[in-house]
N, C-alpha and C. Protein backbone atom coordinates (compact mmCIF):
# COMPACT_ATOMS: atom_id res chain seq x y z
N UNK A 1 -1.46 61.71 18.37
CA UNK A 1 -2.10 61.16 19.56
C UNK A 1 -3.24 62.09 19.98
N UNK A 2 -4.16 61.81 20.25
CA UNK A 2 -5.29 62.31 20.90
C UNK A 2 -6.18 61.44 22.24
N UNK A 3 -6.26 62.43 22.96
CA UNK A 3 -6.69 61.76 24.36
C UNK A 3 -8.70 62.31 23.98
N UNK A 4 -9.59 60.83 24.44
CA UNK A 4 -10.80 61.36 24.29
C UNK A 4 -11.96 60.25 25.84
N UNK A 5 -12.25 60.38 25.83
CA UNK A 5 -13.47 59.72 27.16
C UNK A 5 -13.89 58.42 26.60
N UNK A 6 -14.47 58.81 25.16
CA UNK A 6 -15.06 57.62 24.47
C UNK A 6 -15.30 57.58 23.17
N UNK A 7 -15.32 56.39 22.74
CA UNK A 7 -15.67 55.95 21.00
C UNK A 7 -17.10 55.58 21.29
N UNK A 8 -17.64 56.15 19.63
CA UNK A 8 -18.97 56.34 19.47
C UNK A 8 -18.58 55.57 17.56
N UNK A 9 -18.97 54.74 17.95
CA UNK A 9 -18.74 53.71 16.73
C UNK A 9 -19.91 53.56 15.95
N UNK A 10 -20.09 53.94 14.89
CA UNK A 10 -21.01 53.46 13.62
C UNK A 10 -20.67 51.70 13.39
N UNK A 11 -21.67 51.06 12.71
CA UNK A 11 -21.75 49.28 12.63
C UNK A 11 -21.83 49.61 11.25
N UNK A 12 -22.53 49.88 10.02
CA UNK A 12 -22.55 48.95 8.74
C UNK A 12 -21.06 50.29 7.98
N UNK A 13 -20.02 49.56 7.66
CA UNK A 13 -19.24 50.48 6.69
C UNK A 13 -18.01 50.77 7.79
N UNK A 14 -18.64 50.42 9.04
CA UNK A 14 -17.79 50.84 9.89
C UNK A 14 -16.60 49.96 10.75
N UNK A 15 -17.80 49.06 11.28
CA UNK A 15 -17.38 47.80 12.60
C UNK A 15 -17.43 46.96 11.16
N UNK A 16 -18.90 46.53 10.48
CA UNK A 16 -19.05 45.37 9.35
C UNK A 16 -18.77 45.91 8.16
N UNK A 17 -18.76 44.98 7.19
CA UNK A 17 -18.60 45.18 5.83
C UNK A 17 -19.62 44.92 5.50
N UNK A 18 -20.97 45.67 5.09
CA UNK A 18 -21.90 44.79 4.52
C UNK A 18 -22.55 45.12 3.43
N UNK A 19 -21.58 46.05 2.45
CA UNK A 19 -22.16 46.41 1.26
C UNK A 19 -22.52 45.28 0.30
N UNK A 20 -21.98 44.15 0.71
CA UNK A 20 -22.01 43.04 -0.28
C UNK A 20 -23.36 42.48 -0.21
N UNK A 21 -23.63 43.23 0.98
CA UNK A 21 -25.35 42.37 1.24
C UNK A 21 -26.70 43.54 1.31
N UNK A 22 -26.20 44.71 1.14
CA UNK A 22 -26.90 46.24 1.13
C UNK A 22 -27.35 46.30 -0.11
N UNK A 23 -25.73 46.42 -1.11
CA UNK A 23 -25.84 46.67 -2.86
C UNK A 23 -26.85 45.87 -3.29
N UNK A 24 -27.34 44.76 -3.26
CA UNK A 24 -28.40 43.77 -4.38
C UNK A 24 -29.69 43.99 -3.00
N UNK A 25 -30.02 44.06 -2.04
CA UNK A 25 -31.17 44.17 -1.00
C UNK A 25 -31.05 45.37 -1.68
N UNK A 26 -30.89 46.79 -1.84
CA UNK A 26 -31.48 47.62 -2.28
C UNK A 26 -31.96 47.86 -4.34
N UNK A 27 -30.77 47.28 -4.83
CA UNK A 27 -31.15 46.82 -6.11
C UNK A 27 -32.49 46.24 -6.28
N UNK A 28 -32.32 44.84 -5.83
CA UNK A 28 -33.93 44.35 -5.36
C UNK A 28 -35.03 45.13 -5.34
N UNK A 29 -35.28 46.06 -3.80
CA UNK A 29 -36.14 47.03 -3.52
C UNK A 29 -36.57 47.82 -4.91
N UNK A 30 -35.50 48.64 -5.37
CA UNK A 30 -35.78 49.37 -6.24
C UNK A 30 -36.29 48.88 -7.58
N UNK A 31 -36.17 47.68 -7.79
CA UNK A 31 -36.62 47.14 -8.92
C UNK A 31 -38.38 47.07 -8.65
N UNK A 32 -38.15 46.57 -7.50
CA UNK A 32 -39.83 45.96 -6.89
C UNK A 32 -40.67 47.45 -6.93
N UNK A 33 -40.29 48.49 -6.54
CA UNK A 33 -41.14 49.83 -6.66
C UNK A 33 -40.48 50.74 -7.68
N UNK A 34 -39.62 50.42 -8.73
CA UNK A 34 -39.28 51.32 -8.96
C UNK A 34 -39.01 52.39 -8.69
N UNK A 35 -38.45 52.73 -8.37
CA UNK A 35 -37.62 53.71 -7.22
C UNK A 35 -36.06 53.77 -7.82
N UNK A 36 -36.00 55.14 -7.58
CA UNK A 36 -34.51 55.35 -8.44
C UNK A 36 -33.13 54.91 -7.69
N UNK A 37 -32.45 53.90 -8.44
CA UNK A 37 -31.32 53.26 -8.21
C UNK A 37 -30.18 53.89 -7.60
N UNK A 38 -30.26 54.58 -8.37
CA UNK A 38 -28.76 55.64 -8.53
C UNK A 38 -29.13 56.84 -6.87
N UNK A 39 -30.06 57.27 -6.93
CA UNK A 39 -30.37 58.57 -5.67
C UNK A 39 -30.35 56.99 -4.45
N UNK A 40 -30.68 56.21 -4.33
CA UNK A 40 -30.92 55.24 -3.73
C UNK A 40 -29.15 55.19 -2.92
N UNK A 41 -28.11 54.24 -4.11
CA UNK A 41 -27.06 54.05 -3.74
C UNK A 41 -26.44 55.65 -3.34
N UNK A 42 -26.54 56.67 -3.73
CA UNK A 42 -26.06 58.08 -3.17
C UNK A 42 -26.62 58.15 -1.54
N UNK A 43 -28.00 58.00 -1.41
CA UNK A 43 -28.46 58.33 0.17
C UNK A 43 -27.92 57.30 1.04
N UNK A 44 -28.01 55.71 0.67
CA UNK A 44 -28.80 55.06 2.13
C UNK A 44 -27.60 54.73 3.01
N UNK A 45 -26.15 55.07 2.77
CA UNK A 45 -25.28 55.16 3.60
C UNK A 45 -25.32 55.93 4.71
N UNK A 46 -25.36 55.58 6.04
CA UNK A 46 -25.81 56.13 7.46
C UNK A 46 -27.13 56.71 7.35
N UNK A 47 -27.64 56.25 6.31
CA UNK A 47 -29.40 56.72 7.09
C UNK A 47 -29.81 55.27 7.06
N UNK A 48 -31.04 55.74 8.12
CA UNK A 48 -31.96 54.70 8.59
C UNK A 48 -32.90 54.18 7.48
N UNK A 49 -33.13 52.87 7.30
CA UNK A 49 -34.46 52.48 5.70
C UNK A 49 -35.21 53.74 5.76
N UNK A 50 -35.81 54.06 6.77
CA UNK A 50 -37.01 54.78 6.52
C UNK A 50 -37.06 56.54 6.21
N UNK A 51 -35.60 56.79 6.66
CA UNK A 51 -34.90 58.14 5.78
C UNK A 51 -34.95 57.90 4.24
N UNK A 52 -34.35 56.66 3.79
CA UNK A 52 -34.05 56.33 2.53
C UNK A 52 -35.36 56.41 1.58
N UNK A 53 -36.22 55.67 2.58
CA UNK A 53 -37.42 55.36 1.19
C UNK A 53 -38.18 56.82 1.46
N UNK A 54 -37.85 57.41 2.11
CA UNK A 54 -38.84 58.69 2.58
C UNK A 54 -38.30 59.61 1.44
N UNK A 55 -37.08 59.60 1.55
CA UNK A 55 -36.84 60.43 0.37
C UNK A 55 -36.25 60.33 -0.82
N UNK A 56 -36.45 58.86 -1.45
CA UNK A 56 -36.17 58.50 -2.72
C UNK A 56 -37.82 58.20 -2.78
N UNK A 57 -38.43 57.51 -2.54
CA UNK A 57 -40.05 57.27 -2.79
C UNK A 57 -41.30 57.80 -2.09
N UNK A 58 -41.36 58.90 -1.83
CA UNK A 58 -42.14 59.68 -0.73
C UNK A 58 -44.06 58.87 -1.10
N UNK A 59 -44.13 58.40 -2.08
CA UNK A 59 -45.56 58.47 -2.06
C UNK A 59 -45.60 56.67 -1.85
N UNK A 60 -44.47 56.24 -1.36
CA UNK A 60 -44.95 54.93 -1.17
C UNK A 60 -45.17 54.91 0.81
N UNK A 61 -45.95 53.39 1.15
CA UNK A 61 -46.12 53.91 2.33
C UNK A 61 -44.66 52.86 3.37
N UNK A 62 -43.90 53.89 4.11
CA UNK A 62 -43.07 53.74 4.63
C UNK A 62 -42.84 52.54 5.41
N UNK A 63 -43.22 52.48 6.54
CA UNK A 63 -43.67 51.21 7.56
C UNK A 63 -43.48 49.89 6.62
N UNK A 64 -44.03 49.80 5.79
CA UNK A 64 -44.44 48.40 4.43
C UNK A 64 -42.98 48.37 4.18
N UNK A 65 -42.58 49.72 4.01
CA UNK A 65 -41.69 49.32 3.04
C UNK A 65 -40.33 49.18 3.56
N UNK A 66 -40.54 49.66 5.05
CA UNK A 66 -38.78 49.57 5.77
C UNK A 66 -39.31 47.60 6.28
N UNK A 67 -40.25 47.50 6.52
CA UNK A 67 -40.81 45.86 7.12
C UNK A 67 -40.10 44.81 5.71
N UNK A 68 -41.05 45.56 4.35
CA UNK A 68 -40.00 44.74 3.62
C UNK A 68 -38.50 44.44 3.24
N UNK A 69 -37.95 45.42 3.58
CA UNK A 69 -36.51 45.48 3.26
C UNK A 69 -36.10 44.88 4.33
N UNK A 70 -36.37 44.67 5.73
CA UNK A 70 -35.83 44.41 6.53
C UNK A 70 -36.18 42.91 6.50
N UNK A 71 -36.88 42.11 6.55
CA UNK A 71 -37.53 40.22 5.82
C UNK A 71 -36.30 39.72 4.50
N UNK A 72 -36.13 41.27 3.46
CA UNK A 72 -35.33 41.16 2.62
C UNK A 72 -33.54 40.97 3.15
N UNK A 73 -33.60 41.77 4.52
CA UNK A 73 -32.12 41.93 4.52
C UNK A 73 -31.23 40.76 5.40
N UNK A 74 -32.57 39.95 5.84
CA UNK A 74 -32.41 38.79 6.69
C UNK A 74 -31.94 37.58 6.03
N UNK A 75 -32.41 38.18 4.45
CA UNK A 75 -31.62 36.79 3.87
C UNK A 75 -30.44 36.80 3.13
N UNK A 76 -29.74 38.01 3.18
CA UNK A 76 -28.08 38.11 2.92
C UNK A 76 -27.69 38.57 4.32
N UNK A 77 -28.06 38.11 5.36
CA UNK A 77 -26.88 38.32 6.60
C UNK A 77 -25.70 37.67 6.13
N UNK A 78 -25.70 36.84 5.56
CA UNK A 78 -24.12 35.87 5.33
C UNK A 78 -23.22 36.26 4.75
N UNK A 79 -23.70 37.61 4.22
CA UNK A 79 -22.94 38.15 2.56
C UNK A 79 -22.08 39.29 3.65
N UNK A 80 -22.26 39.12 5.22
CA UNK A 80 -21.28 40.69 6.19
C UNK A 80 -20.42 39.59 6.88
N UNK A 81 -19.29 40.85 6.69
CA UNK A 81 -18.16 40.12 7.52
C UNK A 81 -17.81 41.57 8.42
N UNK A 82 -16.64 41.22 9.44
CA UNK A 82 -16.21 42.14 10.27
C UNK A 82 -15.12 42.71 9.31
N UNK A 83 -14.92 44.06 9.32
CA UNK A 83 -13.55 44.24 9.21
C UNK A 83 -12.08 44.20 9.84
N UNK A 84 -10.86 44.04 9.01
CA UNK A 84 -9.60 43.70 9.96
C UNK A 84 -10.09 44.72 11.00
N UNK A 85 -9.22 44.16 12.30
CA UNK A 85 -8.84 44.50 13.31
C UNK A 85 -9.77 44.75 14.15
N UNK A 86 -11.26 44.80 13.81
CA UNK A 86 -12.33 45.00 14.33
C UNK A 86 -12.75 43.98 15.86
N UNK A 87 -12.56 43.08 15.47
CA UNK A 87 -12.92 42.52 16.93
C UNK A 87 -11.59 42.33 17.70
N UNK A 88 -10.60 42.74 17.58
CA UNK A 88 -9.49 42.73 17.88
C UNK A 88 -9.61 44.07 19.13
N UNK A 89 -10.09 45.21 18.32
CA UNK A 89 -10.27 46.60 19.35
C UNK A 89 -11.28 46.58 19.73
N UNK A 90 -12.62 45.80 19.82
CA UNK A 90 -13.72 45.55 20.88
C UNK A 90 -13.28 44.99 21.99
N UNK A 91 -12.96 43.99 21.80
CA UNK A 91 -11.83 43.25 22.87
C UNK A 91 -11.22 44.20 24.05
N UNK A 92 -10.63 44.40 23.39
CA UNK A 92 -9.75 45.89 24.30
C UNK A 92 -10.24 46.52 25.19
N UNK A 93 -11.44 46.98 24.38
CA UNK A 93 -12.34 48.06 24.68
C UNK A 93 -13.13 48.03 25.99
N UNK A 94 -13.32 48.86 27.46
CA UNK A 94 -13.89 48.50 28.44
C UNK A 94 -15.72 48.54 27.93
N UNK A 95 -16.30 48.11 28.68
CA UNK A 95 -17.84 48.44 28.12
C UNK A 95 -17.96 50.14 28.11
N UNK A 96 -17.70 50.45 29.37
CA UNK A 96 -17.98 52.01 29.41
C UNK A 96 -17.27 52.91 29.02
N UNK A 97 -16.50 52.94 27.50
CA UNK A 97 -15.93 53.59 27.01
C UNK A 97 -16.12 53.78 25.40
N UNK A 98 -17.01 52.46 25.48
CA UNK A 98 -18.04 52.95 24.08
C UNK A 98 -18.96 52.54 23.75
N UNK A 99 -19.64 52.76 22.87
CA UNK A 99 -21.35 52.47 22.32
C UNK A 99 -21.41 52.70 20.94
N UNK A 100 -22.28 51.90 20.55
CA UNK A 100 -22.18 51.53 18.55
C UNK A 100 -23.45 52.59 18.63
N UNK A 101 -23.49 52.87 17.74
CA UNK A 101 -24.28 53.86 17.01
C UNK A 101 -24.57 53.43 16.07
N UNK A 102 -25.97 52.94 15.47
CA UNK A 102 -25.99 52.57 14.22
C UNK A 102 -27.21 53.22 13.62
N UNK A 103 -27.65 53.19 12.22
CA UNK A 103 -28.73 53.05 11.68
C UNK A 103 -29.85 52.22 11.05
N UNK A 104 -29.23 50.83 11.65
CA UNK A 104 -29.53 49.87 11.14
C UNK A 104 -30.96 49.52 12.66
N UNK A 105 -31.79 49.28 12.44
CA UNK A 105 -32.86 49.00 13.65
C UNK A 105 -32.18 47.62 14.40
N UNK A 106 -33.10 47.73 15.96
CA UNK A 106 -32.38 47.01 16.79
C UNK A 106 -31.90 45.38 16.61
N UNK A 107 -33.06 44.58 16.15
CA UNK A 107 -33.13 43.21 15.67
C UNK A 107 -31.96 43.10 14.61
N UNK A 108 -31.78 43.89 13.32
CA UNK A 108 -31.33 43.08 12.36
C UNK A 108 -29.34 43.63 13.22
N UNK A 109 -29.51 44.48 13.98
CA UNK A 109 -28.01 45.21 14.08
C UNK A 109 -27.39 44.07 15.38
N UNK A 110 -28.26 43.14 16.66
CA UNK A 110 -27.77 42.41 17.38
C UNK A 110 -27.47 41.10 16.47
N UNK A 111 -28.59 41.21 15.52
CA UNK A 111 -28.29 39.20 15.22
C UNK A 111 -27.19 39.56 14.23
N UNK A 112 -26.61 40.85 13.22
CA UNK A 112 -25.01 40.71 12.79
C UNK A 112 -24.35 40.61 13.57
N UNK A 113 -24.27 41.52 14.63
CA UNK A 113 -23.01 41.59 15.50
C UNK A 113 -22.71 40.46 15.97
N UNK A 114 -23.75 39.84 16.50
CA UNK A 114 -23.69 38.59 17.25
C UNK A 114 -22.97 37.65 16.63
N UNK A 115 -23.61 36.94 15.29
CA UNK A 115 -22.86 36.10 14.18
C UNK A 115 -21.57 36.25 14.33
N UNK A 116 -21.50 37.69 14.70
CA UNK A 116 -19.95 37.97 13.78
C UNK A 116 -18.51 37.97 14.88
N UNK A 117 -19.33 37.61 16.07
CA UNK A 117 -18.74 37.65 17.30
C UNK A 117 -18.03 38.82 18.05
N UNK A 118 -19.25 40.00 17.31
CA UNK A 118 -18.76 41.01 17.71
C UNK A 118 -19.67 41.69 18.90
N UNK A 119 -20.82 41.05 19.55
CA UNK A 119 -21.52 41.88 20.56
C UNK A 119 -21.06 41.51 21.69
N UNK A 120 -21.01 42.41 22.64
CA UNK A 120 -20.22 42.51 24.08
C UNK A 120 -21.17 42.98 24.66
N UNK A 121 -22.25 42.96 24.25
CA UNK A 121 -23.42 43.70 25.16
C UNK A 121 -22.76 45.21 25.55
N UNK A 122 -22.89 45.83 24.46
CA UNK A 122 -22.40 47.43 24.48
C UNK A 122 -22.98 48.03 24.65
N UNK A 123 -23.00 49.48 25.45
CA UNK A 123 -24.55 50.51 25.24
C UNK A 123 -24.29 50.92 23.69
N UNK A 124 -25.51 51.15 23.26
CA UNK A 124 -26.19 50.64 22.05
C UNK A 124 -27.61 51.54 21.75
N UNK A 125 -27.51 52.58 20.08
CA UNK A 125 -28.03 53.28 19.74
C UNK A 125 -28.57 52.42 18.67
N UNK A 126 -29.59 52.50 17.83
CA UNK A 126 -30.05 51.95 17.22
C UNK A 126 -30.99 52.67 16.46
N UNK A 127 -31.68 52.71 14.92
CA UNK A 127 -32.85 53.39 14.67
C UNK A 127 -33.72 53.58 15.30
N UNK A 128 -34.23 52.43 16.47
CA UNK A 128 -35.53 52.37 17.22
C UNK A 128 -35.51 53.03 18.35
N UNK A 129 -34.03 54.05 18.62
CA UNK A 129 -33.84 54.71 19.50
C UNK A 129 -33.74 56.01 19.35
N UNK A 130 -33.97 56.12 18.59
CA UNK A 130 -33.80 58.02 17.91
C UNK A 130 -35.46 58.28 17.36
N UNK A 131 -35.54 59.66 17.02
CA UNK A 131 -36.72 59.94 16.24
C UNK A 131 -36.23 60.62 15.03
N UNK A 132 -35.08 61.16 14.95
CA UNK A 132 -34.25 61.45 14.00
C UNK A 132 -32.99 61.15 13.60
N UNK A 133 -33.06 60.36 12.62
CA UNK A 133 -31.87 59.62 12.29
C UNK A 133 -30.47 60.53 11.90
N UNK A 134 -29.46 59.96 11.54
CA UNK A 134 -28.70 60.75 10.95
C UNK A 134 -29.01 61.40 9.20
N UNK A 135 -28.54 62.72 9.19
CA UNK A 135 -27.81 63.23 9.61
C UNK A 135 -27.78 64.51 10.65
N UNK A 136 -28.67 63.78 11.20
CA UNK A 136 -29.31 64.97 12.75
C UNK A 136 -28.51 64.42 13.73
N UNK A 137 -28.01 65.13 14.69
CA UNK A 137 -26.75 64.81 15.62
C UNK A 137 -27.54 63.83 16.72
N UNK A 138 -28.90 63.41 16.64
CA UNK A 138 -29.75 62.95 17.52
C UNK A 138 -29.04 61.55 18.23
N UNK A 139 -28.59 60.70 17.28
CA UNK A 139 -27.97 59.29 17.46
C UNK A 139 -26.57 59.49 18.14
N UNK A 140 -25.76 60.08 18.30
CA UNK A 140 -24.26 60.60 18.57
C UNK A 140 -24.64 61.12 19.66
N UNK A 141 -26.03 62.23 20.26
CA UNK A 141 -25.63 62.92 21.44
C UNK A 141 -26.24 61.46 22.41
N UNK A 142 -27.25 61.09 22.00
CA UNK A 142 -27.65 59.47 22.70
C UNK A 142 -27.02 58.76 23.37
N UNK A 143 -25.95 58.64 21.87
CA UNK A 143 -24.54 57.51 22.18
C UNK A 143 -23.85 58.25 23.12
N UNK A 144 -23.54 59.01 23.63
CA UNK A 144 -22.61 59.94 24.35
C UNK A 144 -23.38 59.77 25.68
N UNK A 145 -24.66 60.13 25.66
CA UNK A 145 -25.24 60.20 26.56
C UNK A 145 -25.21 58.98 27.57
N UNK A 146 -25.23 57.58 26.51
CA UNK A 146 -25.72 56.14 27.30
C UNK A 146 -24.14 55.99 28.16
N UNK A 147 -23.14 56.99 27.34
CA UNK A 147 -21.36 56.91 28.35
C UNK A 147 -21.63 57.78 29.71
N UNK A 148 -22.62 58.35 29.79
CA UNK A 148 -22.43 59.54 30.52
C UNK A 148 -21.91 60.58 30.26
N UNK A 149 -21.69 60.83 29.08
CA UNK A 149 -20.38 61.56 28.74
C UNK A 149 -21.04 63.27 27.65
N UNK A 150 -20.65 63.77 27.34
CA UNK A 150 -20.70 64.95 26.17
C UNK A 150 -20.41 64.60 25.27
N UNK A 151 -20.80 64.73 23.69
CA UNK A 151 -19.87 64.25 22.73
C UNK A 151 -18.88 65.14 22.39
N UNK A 152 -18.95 66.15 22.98
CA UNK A 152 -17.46 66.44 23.02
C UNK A 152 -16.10 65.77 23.76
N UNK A 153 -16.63 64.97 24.40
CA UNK A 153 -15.14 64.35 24.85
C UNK A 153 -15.25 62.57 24.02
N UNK A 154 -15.93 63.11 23.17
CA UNK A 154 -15.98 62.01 22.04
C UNK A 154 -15.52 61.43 20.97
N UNK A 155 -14.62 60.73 20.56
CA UNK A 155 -14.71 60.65 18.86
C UNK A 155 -15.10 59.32 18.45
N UNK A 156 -16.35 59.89 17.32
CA UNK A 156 -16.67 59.32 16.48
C UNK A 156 -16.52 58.90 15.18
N UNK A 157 -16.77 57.47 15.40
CA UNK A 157 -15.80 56.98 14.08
C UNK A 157 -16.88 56.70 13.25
N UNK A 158 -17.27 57.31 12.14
CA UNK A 158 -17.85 56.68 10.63
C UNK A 158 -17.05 56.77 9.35
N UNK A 159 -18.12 56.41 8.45
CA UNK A 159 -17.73 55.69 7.22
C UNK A 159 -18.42 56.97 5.93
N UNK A 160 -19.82 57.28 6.38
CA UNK A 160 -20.37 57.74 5.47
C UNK A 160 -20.86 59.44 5.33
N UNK A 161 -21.07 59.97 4.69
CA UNK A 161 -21.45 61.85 4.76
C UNK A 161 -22.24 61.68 5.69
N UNK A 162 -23.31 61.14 5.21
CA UNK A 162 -24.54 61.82 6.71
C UNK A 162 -24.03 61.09 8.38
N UNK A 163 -23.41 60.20 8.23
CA UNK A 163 -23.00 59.79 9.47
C UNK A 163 -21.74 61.11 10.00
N UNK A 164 -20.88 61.32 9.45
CA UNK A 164 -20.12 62.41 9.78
C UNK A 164 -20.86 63.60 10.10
N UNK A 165 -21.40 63.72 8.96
CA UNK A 165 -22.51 64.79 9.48
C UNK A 165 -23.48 65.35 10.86
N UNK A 166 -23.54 64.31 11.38
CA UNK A 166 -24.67 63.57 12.35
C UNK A 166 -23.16 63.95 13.55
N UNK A 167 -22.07 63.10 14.02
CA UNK A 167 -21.59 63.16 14.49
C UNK A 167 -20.83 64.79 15.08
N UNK A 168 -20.29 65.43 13.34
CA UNK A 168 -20.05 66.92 13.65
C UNK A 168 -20.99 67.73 14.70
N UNK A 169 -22.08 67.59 13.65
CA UNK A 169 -23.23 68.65 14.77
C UNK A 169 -23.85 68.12 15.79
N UNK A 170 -23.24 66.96 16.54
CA UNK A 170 -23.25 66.70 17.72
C UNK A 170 -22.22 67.33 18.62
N UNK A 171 -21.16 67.71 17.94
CA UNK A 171 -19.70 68.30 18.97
C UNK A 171 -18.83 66.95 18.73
N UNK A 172 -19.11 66.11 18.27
CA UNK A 172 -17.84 65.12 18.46
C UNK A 172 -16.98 65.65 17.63
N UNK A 173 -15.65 65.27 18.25
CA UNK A 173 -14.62 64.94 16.73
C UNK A 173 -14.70 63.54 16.21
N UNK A 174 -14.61 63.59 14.58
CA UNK A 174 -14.72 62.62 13.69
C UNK A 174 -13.44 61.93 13.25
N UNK A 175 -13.32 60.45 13.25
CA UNK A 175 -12.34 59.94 12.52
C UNK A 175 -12.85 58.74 11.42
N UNK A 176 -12.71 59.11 10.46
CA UNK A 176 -13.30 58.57 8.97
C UNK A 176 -13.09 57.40 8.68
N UNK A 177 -13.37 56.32 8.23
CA UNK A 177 -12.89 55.54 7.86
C UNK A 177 -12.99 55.15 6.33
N UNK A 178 -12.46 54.88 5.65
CA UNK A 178 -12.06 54.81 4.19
C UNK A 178 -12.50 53.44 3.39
N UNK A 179 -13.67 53.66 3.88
CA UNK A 179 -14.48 52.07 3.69
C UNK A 179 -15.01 52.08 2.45
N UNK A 180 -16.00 52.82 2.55
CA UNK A 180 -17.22 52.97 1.77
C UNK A 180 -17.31 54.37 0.88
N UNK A 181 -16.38 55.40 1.21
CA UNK A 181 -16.46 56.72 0.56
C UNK A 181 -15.18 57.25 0.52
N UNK A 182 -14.75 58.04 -0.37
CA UNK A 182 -13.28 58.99 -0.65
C UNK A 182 -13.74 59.80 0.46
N UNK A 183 -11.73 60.18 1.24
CA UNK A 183 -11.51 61.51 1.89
C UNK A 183 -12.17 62.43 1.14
N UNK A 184 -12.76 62.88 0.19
CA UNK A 184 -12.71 63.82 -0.39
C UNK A 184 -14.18 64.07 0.29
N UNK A 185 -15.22 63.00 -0.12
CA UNK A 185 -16.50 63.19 0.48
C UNK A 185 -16.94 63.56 2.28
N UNK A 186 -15.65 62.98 2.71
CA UNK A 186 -16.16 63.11 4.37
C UNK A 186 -15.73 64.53 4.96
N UNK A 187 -15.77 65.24 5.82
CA UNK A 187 -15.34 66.04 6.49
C UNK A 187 -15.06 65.92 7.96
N UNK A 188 -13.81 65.27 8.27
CA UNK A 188 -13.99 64.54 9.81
C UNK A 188 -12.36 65.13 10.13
N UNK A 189 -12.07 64.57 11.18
CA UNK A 189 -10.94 65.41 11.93
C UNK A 189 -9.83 64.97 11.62
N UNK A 190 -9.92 63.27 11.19
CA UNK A 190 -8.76 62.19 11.11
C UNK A 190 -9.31 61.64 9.86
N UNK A 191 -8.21 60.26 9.41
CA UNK A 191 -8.68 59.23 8.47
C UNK A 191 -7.78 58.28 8.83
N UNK A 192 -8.49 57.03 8.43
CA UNK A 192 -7.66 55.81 8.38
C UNK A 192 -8.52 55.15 7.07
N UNK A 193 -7.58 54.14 6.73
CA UNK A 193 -7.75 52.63 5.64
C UNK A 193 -9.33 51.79 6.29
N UNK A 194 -9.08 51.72 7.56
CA UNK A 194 -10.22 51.05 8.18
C UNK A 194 -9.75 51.35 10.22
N UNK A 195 -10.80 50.39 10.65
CA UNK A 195 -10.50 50.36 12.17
C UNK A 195 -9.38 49.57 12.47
N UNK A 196 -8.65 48.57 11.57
CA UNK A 196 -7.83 48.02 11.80
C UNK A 196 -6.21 48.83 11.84
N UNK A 197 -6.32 50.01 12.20
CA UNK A 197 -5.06 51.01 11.38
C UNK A 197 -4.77 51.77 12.54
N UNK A 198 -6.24 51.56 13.49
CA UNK A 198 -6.91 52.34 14.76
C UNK A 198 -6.09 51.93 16.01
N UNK A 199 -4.68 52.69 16.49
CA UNK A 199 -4.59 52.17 17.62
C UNK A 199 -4.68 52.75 18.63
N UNK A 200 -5.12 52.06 19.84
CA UNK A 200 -6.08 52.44 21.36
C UNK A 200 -5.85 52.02 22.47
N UNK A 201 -5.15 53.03 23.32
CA UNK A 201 -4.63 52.37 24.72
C UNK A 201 -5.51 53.06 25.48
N UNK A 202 -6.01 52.34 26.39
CA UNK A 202 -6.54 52.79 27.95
C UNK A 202 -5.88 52.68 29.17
N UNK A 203 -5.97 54.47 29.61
CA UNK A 203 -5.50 55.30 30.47
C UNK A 203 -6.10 55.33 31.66
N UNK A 204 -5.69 55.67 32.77
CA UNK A 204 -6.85 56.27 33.92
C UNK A 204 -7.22 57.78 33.63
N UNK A 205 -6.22 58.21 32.17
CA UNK A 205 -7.56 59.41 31.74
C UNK A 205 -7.95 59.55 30.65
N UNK A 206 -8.21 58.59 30.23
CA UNK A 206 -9.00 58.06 29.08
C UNK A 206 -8.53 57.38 27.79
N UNK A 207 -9.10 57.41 26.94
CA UNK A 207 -8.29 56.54 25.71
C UNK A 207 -7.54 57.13 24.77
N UNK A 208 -6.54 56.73 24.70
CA UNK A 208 -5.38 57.82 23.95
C UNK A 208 -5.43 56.42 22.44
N UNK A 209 -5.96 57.64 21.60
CA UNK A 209 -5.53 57.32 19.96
C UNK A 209 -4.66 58.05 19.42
N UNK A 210 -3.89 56.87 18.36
CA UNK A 210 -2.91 56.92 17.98
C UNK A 210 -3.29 57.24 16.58
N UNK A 211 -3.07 58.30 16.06
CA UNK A 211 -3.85 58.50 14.49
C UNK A 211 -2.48 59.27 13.61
């Protein structure tokens, strides 16, 4: 059991499943500029497009190329689903006790959630809200911030290295989820199978997880 203020929730790997619609949108990309496949699928987990192409294709021009991927990623929205238990613990959840954190920019991250009947009108981090994406603690102290809160009385839940990453050197504690990467790769405080494993009661002193 652990008692914390608030969840600071990552969206793709995390809340959604949407490798099914990431894996061939970046296949795609990389075919179209040639751009290496393999460093591609290693980075773009919790970074923002424009981390990704910055540092798998540095001499292409950025802006073009996060605009195209993003026209591109509009046409496998259908290919994301929620994971178990996921809208089950939004539900629960008061507004002011958490905020999604994502890397995904603001447009394409409301019209999933939305579909998926997962937006509650949450405070809400987004690429277009940071100047440094993860794995700079920039997005996590934000998210903490939009609670009022420290991220130390935080835990944050991701999926991927640089998202853990991002979260650590913010002060949060991390709880992993086993989505998208082996325990072996993350370094976080906890683990679970997914958010569905996640259980969460609210206290009048805060939210006690059950891990």
């Amino acid at each position: 059991m652990y008692l914390c203020q608030g969840l600071l929730l990552d969206m793709d790997g995390t809340l959604i499943d949407s490798d099914r619609a990431h894996t061939p949108l970046w296949e795609r990309w990389a075919a179209h500029t040639g751009a290496p496949l393999d460093r591609i699928m290693a980075l773009h987990h919790g970074r923002r497009p424009e981390e990704t192409v910055s540092l798998v294709a540095p001499h292409l021009d950025v802006d073009e190329e996060v605009e195209r991927i993003s026209e591109w990623g509009h046409e496998v929205d259908h290919e994301i689903e929620a994971y178990p238990g996921v809208a089950e613990l939004l539900k629960k959840l008061d507004r002011d006790r958490y905020a999604v954190v994502t890397s995904a920019g603001t447009a394409p991250a409301v019209r999933r959630l939305t579909a998926l009947g997962l937006w509650h009108d949450p405070h809400f981090v987004s690429a277009d809200h940071v100047t440094r994406g993860k794995p700079h603690p920039e997005p996590f102290e934000r998210g903490a911030e939009k609670l009022g809160l420290r991220p130390d009385q935080c835990v944050a839940v991701e999926d991927s290295p640089a998202g853990v990453a991002s979260a650590r050197a913010s002060g949060a504690k991390v709880l992993a989820v086993l989505t998208t990467h082996r325990r072996s790769e993350l370094e976080a405080d906890w683990y679970v199978e997914h958010l569905g494993r996640l259980e969460v009661e609210a206290t009048e002193a805060g939210l006690r997880l059950e891990l």
